[in-house]
N, C-alpha and C. Protein backbone atom coordinates (compact mmCIF):
# COMPACT_ATOMS: atom_id res chain seq x y z
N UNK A 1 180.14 86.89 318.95
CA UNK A 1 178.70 86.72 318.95
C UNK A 1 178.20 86.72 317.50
N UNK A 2 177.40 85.93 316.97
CA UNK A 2 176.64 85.74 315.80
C UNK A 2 175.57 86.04 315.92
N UNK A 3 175.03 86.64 314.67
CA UNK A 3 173.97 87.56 314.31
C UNK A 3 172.72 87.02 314.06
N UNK A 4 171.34 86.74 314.68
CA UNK A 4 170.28 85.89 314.48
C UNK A 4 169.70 86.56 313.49
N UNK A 5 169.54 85.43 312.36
CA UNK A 5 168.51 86.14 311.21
C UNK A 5 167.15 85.52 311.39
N UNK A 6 166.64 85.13 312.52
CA UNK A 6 165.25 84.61 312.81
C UNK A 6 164.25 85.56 312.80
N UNK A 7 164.48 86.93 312.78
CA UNK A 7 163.32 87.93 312.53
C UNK A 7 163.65 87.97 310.59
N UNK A 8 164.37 88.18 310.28
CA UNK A 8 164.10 88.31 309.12
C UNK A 8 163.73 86.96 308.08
N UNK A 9 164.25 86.27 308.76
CA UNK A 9 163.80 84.47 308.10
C UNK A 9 162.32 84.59 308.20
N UNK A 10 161.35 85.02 309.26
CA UNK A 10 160.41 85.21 309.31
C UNK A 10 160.09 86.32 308.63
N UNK A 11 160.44 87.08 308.36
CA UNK A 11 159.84 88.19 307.21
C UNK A 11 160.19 87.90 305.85
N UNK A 12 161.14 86.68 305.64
CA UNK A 12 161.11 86.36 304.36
C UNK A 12 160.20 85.26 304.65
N UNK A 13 159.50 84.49 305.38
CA UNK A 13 158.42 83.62 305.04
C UNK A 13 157.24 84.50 305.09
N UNK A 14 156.90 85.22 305.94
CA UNK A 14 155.66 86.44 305.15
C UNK A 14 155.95 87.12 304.15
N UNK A 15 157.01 86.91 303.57
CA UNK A 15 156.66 87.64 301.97
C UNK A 15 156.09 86.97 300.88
N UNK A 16 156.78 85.51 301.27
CA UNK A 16 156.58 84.35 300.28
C UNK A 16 155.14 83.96 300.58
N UNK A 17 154.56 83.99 301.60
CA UNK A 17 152.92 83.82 302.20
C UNK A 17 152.11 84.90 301.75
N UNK A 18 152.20 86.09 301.67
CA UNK A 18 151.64 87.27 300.81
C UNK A 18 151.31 86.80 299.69
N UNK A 19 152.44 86.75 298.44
CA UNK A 19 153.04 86.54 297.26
C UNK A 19 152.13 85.26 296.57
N UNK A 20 152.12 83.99 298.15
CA UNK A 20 150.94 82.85 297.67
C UNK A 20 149.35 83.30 297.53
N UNK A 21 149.25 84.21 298.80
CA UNK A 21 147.72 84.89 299.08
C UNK A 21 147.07 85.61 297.45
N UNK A 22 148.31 86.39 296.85
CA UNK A 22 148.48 87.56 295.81
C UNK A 22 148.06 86.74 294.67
N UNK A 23 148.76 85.12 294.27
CA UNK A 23 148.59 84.75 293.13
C UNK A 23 147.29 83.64 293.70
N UNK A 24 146.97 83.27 294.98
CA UNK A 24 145.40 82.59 294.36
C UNK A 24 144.95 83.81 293.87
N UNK A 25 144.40 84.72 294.05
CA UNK A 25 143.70 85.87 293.36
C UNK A 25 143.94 85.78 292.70
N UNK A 26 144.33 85.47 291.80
CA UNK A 26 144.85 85.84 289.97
C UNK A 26 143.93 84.53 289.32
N UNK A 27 143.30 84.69 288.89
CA UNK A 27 142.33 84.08 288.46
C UNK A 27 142.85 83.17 287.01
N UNK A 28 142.68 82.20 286.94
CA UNK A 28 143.37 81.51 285.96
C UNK A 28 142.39 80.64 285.38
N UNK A 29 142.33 79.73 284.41
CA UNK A 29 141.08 79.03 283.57
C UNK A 29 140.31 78.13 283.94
N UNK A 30 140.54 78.35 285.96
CA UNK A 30 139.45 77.19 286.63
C UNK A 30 139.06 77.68 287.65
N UNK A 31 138.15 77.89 287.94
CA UNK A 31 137.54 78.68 289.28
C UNK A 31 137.79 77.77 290.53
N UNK A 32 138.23 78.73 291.63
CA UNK A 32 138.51 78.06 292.73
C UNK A 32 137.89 79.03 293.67
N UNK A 33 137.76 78.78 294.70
CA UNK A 33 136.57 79.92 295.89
C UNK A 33 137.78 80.91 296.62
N UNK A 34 139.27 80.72 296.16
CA UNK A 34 140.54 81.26 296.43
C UNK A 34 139.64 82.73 295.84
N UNK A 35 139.49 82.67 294.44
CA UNK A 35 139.17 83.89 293.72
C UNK A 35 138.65 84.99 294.39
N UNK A 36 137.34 84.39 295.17
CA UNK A 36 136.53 85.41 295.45
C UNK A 36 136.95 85.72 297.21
N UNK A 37 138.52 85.42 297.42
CA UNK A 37 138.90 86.13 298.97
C UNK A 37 138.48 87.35 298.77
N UNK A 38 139.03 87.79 298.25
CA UNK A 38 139.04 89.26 298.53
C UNK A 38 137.80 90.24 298.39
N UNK A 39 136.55 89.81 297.91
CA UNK A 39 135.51 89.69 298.12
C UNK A 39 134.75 90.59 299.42
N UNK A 40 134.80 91.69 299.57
CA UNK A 40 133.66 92.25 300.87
C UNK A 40 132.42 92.64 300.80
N UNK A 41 131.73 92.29 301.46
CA UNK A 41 130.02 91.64 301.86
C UNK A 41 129.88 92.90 302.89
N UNK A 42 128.66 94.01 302.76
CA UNK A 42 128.25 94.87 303.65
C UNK A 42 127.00 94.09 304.44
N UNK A 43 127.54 93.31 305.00
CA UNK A 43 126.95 92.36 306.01
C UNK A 43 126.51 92.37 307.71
N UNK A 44 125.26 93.16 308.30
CA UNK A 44 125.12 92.86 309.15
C UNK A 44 125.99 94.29 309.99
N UNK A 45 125.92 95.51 309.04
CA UNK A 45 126.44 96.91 309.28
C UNK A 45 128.16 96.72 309.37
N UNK A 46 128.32 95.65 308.62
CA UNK A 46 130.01 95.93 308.73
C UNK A 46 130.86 95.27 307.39
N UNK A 47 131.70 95.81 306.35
CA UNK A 47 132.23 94.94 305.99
C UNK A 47 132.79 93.50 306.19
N UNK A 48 132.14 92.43 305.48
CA UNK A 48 132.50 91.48 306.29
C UNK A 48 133.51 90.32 304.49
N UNK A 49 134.29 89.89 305.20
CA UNK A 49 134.79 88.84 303.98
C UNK A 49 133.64 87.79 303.50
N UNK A 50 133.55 87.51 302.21
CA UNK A 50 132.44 86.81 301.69
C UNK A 50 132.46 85.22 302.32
N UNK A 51 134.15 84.81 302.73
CA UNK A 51 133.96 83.70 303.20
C UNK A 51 132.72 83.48 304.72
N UNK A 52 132.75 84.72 305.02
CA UNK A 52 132.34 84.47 306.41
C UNK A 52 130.88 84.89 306.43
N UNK A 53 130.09 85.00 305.52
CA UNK A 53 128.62 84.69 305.35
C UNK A 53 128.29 83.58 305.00
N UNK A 54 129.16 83.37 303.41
CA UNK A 54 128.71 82.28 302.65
C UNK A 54 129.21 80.81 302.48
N UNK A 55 128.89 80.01 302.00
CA UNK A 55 130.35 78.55 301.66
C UNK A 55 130.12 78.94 300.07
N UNK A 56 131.24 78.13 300.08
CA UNK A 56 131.44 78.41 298.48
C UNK A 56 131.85 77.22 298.26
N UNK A 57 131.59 76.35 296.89
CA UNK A 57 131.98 75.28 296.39
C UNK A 57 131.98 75.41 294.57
N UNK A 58 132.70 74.92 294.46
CA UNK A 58 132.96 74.49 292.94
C UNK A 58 132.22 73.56 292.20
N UNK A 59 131.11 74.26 291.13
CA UNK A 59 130.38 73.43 290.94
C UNK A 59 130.88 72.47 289.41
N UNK A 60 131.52 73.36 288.49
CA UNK A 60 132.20 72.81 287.42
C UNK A 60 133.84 73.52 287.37
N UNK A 61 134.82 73.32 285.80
CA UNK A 61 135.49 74.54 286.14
C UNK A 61 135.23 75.80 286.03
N UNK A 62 134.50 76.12 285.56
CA UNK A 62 133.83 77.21 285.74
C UNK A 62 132.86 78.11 285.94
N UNK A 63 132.54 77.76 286.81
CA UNK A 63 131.55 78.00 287.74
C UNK A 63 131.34 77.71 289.06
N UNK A 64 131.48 78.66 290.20
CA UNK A 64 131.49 78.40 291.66
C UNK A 64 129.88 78.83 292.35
N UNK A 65 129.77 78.01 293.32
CA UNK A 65 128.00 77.92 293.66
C UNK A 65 128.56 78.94 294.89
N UNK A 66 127.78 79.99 295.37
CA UNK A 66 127.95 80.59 297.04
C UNK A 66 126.72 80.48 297.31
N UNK A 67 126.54 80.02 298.41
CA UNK A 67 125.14 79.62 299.48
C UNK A 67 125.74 80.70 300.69
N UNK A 68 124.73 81.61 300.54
CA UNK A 68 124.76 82.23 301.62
C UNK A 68 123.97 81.57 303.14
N UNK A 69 124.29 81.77 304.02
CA UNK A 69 123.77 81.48 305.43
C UNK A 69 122.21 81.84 305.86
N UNK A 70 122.31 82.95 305.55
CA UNK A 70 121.34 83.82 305.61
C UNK A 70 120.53 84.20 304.17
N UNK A 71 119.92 83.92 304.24
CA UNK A 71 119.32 84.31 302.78
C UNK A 71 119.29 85.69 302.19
N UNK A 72 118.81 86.28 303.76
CA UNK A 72 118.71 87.90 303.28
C UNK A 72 119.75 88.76 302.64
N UNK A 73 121.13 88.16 302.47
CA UNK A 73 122.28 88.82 302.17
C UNK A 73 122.75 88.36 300.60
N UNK A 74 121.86 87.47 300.21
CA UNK A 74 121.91 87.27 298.39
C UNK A 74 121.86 88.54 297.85
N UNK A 75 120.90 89.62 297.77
CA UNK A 75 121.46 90.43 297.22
C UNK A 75 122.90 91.26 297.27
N UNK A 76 123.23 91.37 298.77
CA UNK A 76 124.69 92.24 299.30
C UNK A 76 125.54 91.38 298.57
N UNK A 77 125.26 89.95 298.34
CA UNK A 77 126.70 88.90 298.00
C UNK A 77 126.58 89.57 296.50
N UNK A 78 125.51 88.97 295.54
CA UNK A 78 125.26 89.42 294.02
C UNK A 78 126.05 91.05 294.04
N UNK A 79 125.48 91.92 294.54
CA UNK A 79 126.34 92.93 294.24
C UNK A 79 127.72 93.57 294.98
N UNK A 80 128.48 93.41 295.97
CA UNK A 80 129.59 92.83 296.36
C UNK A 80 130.59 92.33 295.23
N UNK A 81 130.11 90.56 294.80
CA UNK A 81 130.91 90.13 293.44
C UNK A 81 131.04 90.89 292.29
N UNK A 82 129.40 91.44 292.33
CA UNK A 82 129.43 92.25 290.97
C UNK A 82 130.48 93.53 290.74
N UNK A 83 130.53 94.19 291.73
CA UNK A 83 131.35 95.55 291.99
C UNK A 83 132.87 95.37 292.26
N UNK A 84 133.98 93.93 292.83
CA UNK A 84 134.58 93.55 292.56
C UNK A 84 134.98 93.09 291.54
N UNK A 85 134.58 93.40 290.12
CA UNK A 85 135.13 93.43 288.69
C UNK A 85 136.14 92.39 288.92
N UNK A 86 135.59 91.18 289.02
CA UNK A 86 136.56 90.20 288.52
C UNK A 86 136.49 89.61 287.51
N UNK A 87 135.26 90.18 286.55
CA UNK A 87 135.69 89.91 285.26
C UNK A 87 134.48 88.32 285.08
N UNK A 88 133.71 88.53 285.97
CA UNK A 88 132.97 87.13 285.70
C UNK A 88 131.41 87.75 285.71
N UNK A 89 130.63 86.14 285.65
CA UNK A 89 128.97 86.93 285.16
C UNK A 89 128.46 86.19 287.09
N UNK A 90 127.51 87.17 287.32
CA UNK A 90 126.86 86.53 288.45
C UNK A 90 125.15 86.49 288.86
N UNK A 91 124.65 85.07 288.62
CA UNK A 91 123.19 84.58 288.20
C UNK A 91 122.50 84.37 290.00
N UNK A 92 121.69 84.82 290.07
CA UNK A 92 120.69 84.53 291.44
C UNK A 92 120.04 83.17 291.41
N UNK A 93 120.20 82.44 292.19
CA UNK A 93 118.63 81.54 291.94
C UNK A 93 118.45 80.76 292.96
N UNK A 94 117.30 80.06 293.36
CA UNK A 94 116.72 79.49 294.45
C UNK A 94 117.64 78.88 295.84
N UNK A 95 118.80 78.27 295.23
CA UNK A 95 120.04 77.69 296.18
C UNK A 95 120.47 79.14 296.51
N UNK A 96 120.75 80.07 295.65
CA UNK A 96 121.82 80.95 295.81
C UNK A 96 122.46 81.61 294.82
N UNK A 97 123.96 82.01 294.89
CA UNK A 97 124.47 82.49 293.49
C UNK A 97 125.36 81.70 292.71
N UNK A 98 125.31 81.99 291.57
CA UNK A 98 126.09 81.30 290.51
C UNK A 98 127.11 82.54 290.15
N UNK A 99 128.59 81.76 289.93
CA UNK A 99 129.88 82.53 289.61
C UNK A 99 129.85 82.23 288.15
N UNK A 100 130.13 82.89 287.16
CA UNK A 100 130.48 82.07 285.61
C UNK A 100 131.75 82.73 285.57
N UNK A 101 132.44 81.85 285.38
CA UNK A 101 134.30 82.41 285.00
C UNK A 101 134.50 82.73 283.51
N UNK A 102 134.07 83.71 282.13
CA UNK A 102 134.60 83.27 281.07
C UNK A 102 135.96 82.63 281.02
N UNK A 103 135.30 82.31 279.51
CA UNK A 103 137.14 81.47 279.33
C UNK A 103 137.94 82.65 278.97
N UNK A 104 139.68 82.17 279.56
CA UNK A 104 140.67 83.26 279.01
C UNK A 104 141.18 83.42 277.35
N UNK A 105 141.13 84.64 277.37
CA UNK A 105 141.24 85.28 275.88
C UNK A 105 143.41 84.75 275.82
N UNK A 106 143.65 84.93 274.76
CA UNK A 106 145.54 84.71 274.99
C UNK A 106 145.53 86.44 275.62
N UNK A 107 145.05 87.43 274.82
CA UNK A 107 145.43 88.52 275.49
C UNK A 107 145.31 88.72 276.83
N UNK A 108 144.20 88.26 277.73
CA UNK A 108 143.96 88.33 279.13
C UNK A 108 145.09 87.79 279.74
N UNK A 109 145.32 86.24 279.22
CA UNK A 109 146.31 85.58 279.85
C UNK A 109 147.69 86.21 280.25
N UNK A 110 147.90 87.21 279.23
CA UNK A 110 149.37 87.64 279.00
C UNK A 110 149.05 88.94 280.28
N UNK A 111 148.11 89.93 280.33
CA UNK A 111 147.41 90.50 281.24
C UNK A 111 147.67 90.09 282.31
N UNK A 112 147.37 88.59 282.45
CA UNK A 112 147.52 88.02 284.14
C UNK A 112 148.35 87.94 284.44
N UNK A 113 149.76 87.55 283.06
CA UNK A 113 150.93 87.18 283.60
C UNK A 113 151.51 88.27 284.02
N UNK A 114 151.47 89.52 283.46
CA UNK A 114 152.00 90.66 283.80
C UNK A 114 151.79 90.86 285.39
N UNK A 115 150.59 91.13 285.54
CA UNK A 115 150.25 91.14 287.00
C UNK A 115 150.89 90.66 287.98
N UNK A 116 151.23 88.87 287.53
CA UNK A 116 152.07 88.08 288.40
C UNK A 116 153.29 88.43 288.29
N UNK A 117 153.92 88.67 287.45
CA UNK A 117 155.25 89.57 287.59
C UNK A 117 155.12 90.85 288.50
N UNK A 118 154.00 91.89 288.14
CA UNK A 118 154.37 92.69 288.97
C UNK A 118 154.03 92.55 290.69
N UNK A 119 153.12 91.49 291.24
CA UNK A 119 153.26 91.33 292.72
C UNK A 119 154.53 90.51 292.75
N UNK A 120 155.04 89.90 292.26
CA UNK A 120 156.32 89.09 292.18
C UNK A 120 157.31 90.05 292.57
N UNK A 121 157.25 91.15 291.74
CA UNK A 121 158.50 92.23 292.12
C UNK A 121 158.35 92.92 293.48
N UNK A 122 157.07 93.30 293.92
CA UNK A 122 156.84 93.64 294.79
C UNK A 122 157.05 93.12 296.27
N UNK A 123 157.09 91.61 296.36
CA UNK A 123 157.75 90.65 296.69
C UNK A 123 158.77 91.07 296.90
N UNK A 124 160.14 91.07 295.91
CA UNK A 124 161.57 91.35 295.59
C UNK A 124 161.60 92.83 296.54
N UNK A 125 160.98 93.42 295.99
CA UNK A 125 161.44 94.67 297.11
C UNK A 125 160.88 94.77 298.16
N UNK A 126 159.73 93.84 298.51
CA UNK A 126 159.73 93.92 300.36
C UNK A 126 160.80 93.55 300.91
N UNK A 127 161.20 92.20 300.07
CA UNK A 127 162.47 91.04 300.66
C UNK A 127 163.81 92.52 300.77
N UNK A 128 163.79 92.85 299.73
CA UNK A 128 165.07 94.17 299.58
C UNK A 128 165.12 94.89 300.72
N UNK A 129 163.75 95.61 300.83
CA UNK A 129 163.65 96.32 302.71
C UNK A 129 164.17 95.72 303.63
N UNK A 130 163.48 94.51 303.51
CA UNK A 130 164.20 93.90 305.01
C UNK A 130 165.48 93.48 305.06
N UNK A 131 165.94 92.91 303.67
CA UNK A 131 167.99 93.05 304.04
C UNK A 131 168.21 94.40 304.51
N UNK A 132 168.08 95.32 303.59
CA UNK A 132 168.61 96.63 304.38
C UNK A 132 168.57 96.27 305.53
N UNK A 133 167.47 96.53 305.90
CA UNK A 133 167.54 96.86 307.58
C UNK A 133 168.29 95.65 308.33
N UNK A 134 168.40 94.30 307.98
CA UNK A 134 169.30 93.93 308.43
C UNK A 134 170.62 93.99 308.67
N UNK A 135 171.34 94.33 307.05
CA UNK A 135 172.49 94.65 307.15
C UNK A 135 172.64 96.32 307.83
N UNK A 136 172.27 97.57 308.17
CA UNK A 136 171.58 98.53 308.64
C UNK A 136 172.29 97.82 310.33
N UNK A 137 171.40 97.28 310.74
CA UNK A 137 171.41 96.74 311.95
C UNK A 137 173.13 95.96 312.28
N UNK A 138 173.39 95.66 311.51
CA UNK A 138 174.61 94.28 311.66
C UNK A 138 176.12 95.41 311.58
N UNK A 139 175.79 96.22 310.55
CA UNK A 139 176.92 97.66 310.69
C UNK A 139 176.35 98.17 311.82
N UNK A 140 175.52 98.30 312.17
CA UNK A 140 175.40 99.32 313.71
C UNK A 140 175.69 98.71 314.68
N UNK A 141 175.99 97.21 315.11
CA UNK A 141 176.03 96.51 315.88
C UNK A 141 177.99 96.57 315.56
N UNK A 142 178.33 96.41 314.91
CA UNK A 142 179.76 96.53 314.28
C UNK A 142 180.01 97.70 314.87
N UNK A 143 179.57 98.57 314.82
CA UNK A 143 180.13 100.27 315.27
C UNK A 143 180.06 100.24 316.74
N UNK A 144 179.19 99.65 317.09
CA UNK A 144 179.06 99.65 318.66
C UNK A 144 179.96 98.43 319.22
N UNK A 145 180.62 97.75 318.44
CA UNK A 145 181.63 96.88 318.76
C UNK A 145 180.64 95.19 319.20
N UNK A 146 179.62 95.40 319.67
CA UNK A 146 178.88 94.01 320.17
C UNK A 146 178.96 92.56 318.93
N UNK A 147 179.67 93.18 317.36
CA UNK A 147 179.75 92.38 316.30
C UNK A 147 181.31 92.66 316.00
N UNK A 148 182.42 91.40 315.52
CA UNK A 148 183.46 91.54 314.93
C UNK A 148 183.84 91.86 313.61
N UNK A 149 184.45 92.73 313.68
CA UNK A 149 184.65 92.80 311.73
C UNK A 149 184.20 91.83 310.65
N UNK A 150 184.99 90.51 311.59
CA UNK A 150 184.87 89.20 310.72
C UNK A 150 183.71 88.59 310.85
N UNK A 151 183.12 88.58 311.79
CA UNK A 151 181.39 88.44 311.97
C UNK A 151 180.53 88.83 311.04
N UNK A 152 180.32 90.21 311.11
CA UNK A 152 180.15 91.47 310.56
C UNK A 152 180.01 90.57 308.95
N UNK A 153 181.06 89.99 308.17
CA UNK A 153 181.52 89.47 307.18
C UNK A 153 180.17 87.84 306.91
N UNK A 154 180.83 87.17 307.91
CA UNK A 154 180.18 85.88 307.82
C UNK A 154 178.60 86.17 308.17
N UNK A 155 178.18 86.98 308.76
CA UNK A 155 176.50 87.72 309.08
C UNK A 155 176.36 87.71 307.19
N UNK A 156 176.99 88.93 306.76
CA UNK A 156 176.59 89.27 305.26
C UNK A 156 176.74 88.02 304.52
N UNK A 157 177.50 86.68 304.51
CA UNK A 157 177.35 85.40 303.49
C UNK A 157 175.63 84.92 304.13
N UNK A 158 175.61 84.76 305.26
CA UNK A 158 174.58 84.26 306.02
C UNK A 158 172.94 84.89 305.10
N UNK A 159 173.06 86.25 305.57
CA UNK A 159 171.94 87.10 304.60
C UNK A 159 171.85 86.75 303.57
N UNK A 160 173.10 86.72 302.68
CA UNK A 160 172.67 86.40 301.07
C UNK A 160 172.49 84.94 300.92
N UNK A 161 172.80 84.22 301.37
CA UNK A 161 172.17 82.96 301.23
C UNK A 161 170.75 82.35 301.51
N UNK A 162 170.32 83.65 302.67
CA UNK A 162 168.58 83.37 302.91
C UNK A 162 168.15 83.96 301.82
N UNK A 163 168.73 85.07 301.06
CA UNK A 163 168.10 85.85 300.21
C UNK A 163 167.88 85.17 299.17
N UNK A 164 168.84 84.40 298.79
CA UNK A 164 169.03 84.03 297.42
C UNK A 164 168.36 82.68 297.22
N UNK A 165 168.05 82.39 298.41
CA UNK A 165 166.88 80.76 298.75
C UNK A 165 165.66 81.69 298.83
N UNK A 166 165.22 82.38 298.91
CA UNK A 166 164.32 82.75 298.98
C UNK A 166 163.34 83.78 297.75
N UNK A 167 164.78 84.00 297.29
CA UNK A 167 164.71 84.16 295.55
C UNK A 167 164.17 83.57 294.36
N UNK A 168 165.27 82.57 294.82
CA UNK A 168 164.53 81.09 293.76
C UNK A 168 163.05 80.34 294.49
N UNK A 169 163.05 80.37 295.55
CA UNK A 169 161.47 80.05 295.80
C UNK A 169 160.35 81.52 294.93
N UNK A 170 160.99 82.60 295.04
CA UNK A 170 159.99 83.27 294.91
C UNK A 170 159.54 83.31 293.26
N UNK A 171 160.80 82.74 292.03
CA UNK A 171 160.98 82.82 290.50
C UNK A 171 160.23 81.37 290.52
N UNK A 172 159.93 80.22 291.49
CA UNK A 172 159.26 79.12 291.30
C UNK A 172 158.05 79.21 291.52
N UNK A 173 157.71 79.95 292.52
CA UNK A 173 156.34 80.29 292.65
C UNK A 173 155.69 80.93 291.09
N UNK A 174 156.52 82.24 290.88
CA UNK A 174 155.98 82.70 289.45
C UNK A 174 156.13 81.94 288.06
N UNK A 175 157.16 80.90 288.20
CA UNK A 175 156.80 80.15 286.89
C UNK A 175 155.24 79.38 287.15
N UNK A 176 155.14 78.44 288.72
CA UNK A 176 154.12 77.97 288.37
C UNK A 176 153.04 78.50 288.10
N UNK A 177 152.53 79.79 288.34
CA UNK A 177 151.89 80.49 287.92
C UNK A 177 151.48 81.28 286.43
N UNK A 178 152.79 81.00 286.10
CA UNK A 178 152.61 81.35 284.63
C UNK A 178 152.18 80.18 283.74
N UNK A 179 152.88 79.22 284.23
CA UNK A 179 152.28 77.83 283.77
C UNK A 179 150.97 77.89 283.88
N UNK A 180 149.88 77.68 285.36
CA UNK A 180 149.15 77.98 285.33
C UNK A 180 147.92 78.41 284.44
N UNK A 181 148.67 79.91 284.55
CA UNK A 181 147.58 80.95 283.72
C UNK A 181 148.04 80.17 282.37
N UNK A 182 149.02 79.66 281.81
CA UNK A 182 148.56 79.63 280.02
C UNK A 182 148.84 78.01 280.09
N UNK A 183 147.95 77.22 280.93
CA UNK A 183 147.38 76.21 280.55
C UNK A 183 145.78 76.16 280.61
């Protein structure tokens, strides 16, 4: 019997889906409405995500327009962004709010890149958890006899080959990102 790595194939595609979620946030020298996910709006007695009051569009590179739905919640949005320290300026006016992105300093940049390295690693050791527990699982299945020694063997080439594809996706993701940030 051979060992299905379809739960963990799937936990190595939610790591790599995190890891994408992790670096739109990282704010780089063109505003995109990615930025302001993470964004919560005390909206209507509940934290609510900013996407889900407002639209957001890109009005230059730097600068994103949010039109709230409701008008009454321009101030909650203005201070919301503001208190999320992302490092930008935020203007009120008749449409709605204005995002201003300064431009990146080289020191910020190097700042961001760090960052992206460190959810990158973080990445690396979710992916790390879940081999364990696979291989974890594949020796316990071995002890209980339901796996062959030699199984047991060809299971472990199997693992490291998702790992190691999933490796180099994860060092491609962070170059483009570094690219990115210092263009």
């Amino acid at each position: 019997m051979t060992y299905s790595f379809v739960p963990f194939k799937k936990s190595a595609a939610d790591v790599l889906e995190w890891l994408r979620k992790e670096f739109s946030g990282i704010r780089t020298g063109r505003a995109t409405p990615s930025l302001l996910d993470g964004v919560m709006v005390d909206a209507y007695g509940a934290k609510m995500p900013i996407m889900q009051v407002a639209s957001m569009t890109t009005e230059d590179a730097r600068t994103l327009r949010v039109a709230p739905w409701d008008k009454g919640q321009v101030k909650g949005i203005e201070k919301a962004i503001t208190f999320a320290n992302l490092g930008v300026s935020v203007s009120v006016d008749d449409q709605g709010i204005r995002v201003h992105f300064p431009e990146l300093t080289s020191e910020r940049r190097q700042g961001l890149i760090k960052i992206a390295k460190e959810r990158c690693e973080q990445a690396r050791i979710s992916l790390r958890i879940e081999r364990d527990k696979v291989w974890s699982d594949i020796q316990e299945q071995e002890h209980t006899g339901t796996v062959t020694e030699d199984a047991k063997f060809v299971a472990k080439e199997e693992l490291q080959k998702i790992i190691d594809a999933t490796h180099a996706e994860l060092e491609k993701m962070l170059e483009r990102k570094q690219e990115e940030i210092m263009s």
